[in-house]
Protein backbone atom coordinates (compact mmCIF):
# COMPACT_ATOMS: atom_id res chain seq x y z
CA UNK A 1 -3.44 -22.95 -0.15
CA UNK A 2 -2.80 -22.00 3.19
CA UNK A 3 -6.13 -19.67 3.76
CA UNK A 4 -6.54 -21.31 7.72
CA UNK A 5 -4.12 -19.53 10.12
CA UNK A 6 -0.99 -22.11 11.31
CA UNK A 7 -1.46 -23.64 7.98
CA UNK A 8 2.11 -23.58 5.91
CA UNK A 9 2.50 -22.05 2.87
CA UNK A 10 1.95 -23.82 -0.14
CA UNK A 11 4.79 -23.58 -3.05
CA UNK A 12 5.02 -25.05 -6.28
CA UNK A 13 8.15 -25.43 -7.82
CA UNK A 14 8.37 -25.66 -12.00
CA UNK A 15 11.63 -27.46 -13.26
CA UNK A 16 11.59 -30.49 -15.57
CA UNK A 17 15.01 -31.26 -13.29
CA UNK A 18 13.63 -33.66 -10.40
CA UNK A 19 17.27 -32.84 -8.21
CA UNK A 20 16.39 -29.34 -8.48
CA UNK A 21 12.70 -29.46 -7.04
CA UNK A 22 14.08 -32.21 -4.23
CA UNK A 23 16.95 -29.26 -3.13
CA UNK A 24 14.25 -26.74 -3.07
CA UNK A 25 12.10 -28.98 -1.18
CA UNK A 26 15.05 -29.62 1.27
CA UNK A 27 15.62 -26.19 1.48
CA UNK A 28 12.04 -24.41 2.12
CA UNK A 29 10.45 -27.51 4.40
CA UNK A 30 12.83 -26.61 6.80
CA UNK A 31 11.93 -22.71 6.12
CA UNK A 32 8.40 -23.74 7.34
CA UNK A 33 6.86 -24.10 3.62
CA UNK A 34 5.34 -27.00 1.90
CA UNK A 35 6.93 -27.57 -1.33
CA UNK A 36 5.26 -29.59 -4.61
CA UNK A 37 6.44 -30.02 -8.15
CA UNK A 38 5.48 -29.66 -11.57
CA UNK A 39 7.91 -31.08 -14.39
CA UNK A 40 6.39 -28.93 -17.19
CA UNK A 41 4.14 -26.08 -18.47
CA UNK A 42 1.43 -28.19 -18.61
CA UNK A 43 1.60 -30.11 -15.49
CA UNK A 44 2.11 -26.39 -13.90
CA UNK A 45 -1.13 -24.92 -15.16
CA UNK A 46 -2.99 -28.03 -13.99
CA UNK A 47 -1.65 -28.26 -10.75
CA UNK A 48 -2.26 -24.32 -9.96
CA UNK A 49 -6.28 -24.65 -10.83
CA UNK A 50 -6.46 -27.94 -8.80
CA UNK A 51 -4.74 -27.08 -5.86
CA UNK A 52 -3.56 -22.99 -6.04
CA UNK A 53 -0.21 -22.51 -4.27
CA UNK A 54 0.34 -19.66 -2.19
CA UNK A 55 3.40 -19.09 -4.62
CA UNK A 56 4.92 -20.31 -7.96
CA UNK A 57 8.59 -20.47 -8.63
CA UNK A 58 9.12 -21.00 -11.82
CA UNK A 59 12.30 -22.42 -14.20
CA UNK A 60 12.01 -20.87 -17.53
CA UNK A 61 13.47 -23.60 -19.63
CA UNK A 62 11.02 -26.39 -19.75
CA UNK A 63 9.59 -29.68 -22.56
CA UNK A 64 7.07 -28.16 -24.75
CA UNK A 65 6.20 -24.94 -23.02
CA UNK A 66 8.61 -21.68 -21.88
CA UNK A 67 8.29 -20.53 -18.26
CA UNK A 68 7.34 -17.32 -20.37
CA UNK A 69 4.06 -18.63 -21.49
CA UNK A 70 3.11 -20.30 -18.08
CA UNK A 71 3.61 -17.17 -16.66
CA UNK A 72 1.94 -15.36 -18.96
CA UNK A 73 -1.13 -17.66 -18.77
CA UNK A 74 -1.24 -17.83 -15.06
CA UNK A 75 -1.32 -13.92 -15.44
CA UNK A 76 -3.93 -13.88 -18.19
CA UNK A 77 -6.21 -16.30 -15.99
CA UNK A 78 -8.55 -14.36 -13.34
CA UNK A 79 -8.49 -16.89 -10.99
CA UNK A 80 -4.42 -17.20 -11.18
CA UNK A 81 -3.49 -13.82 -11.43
CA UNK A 82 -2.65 -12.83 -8.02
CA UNK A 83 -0.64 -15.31 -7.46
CA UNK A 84 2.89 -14.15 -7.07
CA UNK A 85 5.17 -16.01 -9.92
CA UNK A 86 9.45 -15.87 -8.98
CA UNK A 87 11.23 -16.58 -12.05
CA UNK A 88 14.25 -18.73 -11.58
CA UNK A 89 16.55 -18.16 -14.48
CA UNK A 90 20.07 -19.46 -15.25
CA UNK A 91 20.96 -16.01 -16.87
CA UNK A 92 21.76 -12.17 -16.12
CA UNK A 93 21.07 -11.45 -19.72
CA UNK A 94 18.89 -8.15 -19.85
CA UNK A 95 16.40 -8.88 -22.54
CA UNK A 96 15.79 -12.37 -20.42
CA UNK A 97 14.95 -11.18 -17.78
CA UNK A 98 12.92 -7.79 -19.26
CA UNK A 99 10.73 -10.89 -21.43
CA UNK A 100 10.46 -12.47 -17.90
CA UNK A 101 9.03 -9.33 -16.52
CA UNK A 102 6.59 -8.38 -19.47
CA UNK A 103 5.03 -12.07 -19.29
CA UNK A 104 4.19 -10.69 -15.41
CA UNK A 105 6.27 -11.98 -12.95
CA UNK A 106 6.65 -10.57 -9.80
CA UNK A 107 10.55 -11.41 -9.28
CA UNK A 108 13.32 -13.13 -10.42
CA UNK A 109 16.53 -14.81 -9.07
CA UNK A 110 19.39 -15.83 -10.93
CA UNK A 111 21.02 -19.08 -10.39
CA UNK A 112 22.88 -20.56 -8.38
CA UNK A 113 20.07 -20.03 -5.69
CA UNK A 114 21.05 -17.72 -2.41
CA UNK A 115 19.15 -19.25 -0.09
CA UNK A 116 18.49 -15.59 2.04
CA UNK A 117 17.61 -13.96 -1.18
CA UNK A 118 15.25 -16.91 -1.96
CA UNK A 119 13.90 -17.15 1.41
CA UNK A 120 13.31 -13.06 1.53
CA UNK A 121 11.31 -13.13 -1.88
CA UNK A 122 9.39 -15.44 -1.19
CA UNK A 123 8.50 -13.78 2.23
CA UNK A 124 7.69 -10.44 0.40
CA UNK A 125 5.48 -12.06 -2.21
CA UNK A 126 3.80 -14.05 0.45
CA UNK A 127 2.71 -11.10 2.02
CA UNK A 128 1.80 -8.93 -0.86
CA UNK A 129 -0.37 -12.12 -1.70
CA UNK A 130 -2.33 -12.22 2.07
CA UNK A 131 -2.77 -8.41 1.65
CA UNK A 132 -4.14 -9.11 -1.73
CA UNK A 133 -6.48 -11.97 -0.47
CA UNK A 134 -7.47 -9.66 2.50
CA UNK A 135 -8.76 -6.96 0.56
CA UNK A 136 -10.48 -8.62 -2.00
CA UNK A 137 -12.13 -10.47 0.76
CA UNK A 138 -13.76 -7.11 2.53
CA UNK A 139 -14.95 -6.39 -1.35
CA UNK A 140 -16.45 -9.37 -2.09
CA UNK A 141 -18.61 -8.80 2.18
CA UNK A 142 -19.29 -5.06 0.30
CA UNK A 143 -20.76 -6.92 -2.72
CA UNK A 144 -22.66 -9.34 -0.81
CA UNK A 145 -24.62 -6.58 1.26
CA UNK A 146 -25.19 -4.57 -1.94
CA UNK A 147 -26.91 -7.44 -3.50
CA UNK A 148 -29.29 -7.21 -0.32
CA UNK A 149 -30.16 -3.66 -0.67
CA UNK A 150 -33.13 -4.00 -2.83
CA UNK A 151 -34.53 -5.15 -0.07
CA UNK A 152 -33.96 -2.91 2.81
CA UNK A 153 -32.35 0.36 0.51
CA UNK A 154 -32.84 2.60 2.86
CA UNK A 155 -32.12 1.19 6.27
CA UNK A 156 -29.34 -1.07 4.81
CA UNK A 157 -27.44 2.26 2.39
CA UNK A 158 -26.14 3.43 6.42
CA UNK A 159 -24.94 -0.19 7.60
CA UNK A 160 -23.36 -0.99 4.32
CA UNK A 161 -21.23 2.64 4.30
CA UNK A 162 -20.27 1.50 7.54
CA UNK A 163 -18.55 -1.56 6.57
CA UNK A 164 -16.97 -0.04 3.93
CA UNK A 165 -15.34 2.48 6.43
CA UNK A 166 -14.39 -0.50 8.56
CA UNK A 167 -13.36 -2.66 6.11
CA UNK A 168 -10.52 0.01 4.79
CA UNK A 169 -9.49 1.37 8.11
CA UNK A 170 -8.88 -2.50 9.27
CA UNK A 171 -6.92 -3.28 6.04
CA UNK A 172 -4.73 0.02 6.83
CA UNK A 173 -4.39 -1.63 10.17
CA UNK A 174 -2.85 -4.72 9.24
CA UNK A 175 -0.05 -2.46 7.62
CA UNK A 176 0.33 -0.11 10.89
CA UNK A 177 -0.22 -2.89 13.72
CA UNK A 178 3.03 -4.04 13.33
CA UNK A 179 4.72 -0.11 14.23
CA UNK A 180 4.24 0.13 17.90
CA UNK A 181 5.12 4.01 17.67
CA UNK A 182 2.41 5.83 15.02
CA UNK A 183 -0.06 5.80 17.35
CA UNK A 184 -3.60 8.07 16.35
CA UNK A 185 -1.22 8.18 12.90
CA UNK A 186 -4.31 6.80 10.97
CA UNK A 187 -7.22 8.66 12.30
CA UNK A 188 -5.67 11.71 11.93
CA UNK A 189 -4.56 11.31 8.67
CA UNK A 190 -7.98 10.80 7.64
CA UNK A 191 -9.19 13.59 9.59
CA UNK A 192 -6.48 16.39 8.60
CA UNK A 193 -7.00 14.87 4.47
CA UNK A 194 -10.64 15.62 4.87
CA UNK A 195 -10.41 19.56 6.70
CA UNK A 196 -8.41 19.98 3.37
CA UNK A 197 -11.00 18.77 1.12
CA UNK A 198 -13.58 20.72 2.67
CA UNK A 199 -11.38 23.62 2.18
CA UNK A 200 -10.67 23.53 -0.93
CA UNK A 201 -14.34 22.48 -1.74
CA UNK A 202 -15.22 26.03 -1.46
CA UNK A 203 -12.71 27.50 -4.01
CA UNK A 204 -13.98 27.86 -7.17
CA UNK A 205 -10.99 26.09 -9.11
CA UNK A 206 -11.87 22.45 -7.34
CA UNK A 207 -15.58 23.21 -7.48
CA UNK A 208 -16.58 20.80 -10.60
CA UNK A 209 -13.73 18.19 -8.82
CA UNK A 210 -14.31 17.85 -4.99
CA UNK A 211 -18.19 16.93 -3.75
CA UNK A 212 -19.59 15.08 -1.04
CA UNK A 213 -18.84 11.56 -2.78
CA UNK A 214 -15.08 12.97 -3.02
CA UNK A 215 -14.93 13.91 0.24
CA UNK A 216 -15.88 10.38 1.72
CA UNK A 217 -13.87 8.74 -0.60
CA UNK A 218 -11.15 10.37 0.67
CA UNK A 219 -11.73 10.20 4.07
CA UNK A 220 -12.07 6.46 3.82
CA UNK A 221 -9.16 5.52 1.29
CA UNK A 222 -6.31 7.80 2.90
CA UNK A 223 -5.50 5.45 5.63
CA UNK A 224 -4.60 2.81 2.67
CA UNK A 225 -1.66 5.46 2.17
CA UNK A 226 1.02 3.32 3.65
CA UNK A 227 -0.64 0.07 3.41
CA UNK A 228 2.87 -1.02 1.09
CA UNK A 229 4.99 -0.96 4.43
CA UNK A 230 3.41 -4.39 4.91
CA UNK A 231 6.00 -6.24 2.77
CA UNK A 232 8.90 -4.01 3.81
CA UNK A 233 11.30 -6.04 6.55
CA UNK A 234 11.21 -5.21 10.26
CA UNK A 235 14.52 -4.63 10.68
CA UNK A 236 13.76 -1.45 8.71
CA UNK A 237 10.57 -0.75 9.32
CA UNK A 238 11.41 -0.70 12.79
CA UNK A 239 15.01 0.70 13.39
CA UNK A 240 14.84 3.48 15.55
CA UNK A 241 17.75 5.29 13.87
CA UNK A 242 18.46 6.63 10.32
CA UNK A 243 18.04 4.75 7.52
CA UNK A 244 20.88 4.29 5.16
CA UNK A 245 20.69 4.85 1.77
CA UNK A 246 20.04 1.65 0.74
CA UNK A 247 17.25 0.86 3.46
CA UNK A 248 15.88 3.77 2.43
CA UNK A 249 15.43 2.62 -1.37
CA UNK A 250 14.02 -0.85 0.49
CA UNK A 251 11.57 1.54 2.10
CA UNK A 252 10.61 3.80 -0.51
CA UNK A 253 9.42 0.25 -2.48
CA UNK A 254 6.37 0.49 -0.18
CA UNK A 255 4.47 3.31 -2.17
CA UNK A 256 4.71 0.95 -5.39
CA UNK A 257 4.03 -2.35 -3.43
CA UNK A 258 0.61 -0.66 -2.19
CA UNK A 259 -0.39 0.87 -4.81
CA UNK A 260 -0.07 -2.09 -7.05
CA UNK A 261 -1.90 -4.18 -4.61
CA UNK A 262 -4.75 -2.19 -4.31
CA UNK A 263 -4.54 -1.52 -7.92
CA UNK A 264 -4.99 -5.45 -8.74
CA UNK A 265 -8.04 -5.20 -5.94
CA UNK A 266 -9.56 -2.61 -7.92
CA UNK A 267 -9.31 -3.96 -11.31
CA UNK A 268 -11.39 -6.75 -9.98
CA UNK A 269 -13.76 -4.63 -8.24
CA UNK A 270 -14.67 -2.42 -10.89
CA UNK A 271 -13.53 1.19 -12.19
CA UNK A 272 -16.00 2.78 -9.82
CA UNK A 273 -14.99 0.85 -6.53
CA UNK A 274 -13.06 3.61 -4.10
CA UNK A 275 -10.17 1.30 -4.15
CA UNK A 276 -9.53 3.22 -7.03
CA UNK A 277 -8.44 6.24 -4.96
CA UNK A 278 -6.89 4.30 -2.34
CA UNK A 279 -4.51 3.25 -4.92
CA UNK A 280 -3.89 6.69 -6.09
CA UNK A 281 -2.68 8.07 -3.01
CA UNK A 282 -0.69 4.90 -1.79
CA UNK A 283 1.08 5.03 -5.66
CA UNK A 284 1.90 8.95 -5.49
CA UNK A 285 1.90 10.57 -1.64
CA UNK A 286 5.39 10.67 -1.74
CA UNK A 287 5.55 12.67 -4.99
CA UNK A 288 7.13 16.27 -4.87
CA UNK A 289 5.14 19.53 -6.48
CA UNK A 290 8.77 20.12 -8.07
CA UNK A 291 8.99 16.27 -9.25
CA UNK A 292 11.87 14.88 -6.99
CA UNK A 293 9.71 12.87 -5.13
CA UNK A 294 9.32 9.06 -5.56
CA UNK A 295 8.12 6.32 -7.29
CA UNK A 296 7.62 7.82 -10.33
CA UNK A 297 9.03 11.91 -10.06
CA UNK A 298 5.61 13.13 -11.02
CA UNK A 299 5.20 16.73 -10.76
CA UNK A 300 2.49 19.64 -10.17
CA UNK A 301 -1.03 18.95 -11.09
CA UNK A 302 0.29 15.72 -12.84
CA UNK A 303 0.20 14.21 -8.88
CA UNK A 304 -3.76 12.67 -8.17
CA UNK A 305 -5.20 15.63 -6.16
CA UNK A 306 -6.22 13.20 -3.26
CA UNK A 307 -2.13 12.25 -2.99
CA UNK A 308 -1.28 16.05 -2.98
CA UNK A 309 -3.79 16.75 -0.26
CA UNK A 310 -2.66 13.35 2.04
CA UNK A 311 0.88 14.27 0.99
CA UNK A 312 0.08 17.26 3.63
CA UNK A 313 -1.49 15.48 6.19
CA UNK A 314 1.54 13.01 5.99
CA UNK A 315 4.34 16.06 6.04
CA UNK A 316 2.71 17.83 9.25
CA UNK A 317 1.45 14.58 11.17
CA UNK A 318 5.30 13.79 10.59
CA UNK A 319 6.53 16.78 12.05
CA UNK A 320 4.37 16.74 14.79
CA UNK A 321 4.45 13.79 16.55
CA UNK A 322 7.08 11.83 18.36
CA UNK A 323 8.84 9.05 16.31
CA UNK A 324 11.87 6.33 17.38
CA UNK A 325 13.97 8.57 15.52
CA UNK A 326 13.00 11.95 16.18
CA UNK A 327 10.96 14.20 18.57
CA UNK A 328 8.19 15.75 17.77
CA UNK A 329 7.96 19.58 16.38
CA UNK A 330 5.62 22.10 18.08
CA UNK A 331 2.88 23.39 15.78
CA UNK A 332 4.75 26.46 14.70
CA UNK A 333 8.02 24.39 13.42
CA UNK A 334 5.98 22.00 11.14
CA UNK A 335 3.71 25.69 10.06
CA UNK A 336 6.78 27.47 9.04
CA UNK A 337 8.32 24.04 7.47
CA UNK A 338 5.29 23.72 5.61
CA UNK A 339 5.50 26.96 4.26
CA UNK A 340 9.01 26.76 3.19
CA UNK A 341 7.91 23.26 1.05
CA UNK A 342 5.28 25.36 -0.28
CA UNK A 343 5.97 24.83 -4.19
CA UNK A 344 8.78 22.64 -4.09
CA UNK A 345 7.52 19.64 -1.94
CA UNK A 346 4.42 20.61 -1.41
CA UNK A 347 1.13 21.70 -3.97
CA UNK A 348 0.76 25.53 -2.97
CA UNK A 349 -2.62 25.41 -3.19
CA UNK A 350 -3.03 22.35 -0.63
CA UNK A 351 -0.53 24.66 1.86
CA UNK A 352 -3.12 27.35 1.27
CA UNK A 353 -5.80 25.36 2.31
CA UNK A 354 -3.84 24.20 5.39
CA UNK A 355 -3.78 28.01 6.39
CA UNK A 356 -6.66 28.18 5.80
CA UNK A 357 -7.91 25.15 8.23
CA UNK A 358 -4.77 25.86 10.54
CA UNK A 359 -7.04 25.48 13.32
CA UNK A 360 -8.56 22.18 12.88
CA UNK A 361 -5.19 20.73 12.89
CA UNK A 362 -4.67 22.11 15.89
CA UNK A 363 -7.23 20.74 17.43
CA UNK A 364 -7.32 17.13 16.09
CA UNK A 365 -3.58 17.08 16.68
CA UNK A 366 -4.88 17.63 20.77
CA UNK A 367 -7.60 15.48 20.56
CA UNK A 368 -5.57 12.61 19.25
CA UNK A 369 -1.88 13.43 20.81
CA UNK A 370 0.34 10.42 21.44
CA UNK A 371 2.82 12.56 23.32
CA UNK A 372 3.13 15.35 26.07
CA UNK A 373 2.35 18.37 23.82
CA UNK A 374 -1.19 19.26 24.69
CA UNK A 375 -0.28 22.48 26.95
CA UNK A 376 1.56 23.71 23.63
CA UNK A 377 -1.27 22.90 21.32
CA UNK A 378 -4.37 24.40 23.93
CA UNK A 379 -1.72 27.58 23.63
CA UNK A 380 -1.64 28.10 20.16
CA UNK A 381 -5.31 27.56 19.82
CA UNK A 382 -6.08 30.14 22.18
CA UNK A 383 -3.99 32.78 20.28
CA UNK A 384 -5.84 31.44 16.60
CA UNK A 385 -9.06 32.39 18.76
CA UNK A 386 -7.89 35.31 19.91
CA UNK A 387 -5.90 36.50 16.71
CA UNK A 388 -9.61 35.74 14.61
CA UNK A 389 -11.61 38.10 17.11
CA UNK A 390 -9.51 41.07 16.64
């Protein structure tokens, strides 16, 4: 594996055809990948639990056992699982490539090869597979200082919650580092999601659903919310124009790329672990109240409650601050914007709550501003004050 940074990837190619692994060798040594071969199912399973490849790709005709069924068992296998499996298949038939799918791959390519398309899946699994490794690394340093707290419970419950908080907010950073221009973005994500929490804490319809353990929770998890943008391509990530309709379906593949990551994380960390509503809002925070939104056009309350609220945060932080392709609103735009998405793209309730706490955002916006707009902000804060004494 290549764990050690400037270590090449590993990749293990599955064909019973020795020219076809020696072209794909050819091919990905001089990509910067080292490339090994199986010549059947057997061989394959062996060679993943002695030496596990950063990435399988995987022929499905093979002597004695399908590509389905080494797939499937590499999926079935805890200690294979996450490693990303590209099915190479020799045809476009449907139900092939739906069987290929169900056994759980993660892709498929269709001979003959493109060697751009090959290169650019591999890439994307790749990283979904370090982001994988990454988080269930900070679990397994959470799970290690657990085991130590019958020790020291008390002095050790306060160093522990720290290093939970660190340990999400850096994994949201390895998504973010790489966009020069969001800035604060993060913290005040975090900080906005949990002034709308508290909010709505205090109505008697989220009661029995949002307490103190809620609240944290969702003050750590929300900066997971684009933590998918880590396997989307710079040259859209980062163009500092508008995004043509089909960049923009490359981009919107980031809230299901996330989500499923920290949804395999989870399912090894346990039910209870607060990956669980990490995933939830990195899944769904693009969802619409009126159920246009994307991946999955869920609507109303059928959108997590911790998406709908960061789905907020998301909209105004948007509006508000400077970005390569637009500038930023002033406070009152993004209010009366928010307003008008008040039922359609936006949870009513959540807009309420906003209201509600329009002063907060107000004031974390100044605290953490990444452009010129603090004069505007200190304005509109002064008339809040001076509207609430009257």
């Amino acid at each position: 594996m290549s764990d050690q940074a400037g270590t090449r990837p590993q990749i293990l190619v599955v064909d019973d055809r020795e020219e076809n692994v020696l072209l794909l060798q050819q091919l990905l040594n001089a990509k910067g990948y080292d490339v090994y071969g199986a010549s059947s199912g057997e061989a394959a399973l062996k060679a993943v639990l002695q030496s596990p490849p950063d990435a399988v790709l995987l022929d499905l005709v093979l002597p004695e056992m399908s590509g389905y069924e080494v797939c499937r068992r590499l999926k079935q296998n805890v200690k294979t699982q996450h490693i990303p499996v590209v099915i190479i298949t020799g045809t476009a038939e449907r139900e092939a490539n739906i069987r290929a799918l169900d056994a759980g791959a993660d892709d498929f390519l269709i001979k003959p090869l493109d060697s751009v398309l090959l290169e650019a899946r591999i890439r994307n699994s790749l990283n979904a597979k370090a982001l994988h490794d990454q988080i269930l690394r900070y679990q397994r340093l959470l799970e290690e200082s657990n085991a130590q707290l019958e020790l020291r419970i008390h002095e050790r419950t306060t160093q522990l919650e720290r290093t939970q908080q660190v340990a999400v907010f850096s994994l949201a950073k390895l998504a973010e580092c790489r966009d020069t221009d969001t800035g604060e973005h993060l913290n005040r994500m975090r900080l906005y999601a949990r002034e709308l929490a508290l909010e709505l804490a205090t109505w008697p319809q989220f009661r029995e659903v949002i307490d103190a353990q809620f609240i944290d929770n969702l003050y750590q998890s929300s900066p997971l919310h684009d933590i998918g943008k880590v396997g989307i391509p710079d040259r859209i990530l980062l163009k500092p124009g508008k995004l043509t309709p089909f960049e923009f379906e490359i981009m919107k593949t980031h809230a299901a790329l996330g989500g499923d990551t920290l949804k395999a994380a989870e399912a090894e960390a346990g039910e209870h672990s607060f990956l669980a509503m990490g995933r939830d809002i990195a899944y769904f925070h693009h969802e619409r109240w009126d159920g246009t939104g994307y991946p999955t056009r869920l609507g109303g309350a059928g959108i997590p409650l911790p998406a709908r609220v960061v789905a907020l945060g998301d909209v105004y932080d948007a509006l508000t601050t400077k970005r390569p392709y637009k500038a930023a609103f002033p406070h009152e735009h993004a209010r009366s914007l928010i307003i008008e998405a008040r039922g359609s793209h936006l949870d009513p309730d959540i807009v309420d709550a906003f209201l509600a706490r329009e002063r907060r955002f107000i004031e974390i916006q100044r605290s953490l501003d990444d452009s010129d707009k603090l004069s505007r902000l200190e304005v509109m804060v002064r008339k809040l004050d001076s509207a609430s004494q009257k």
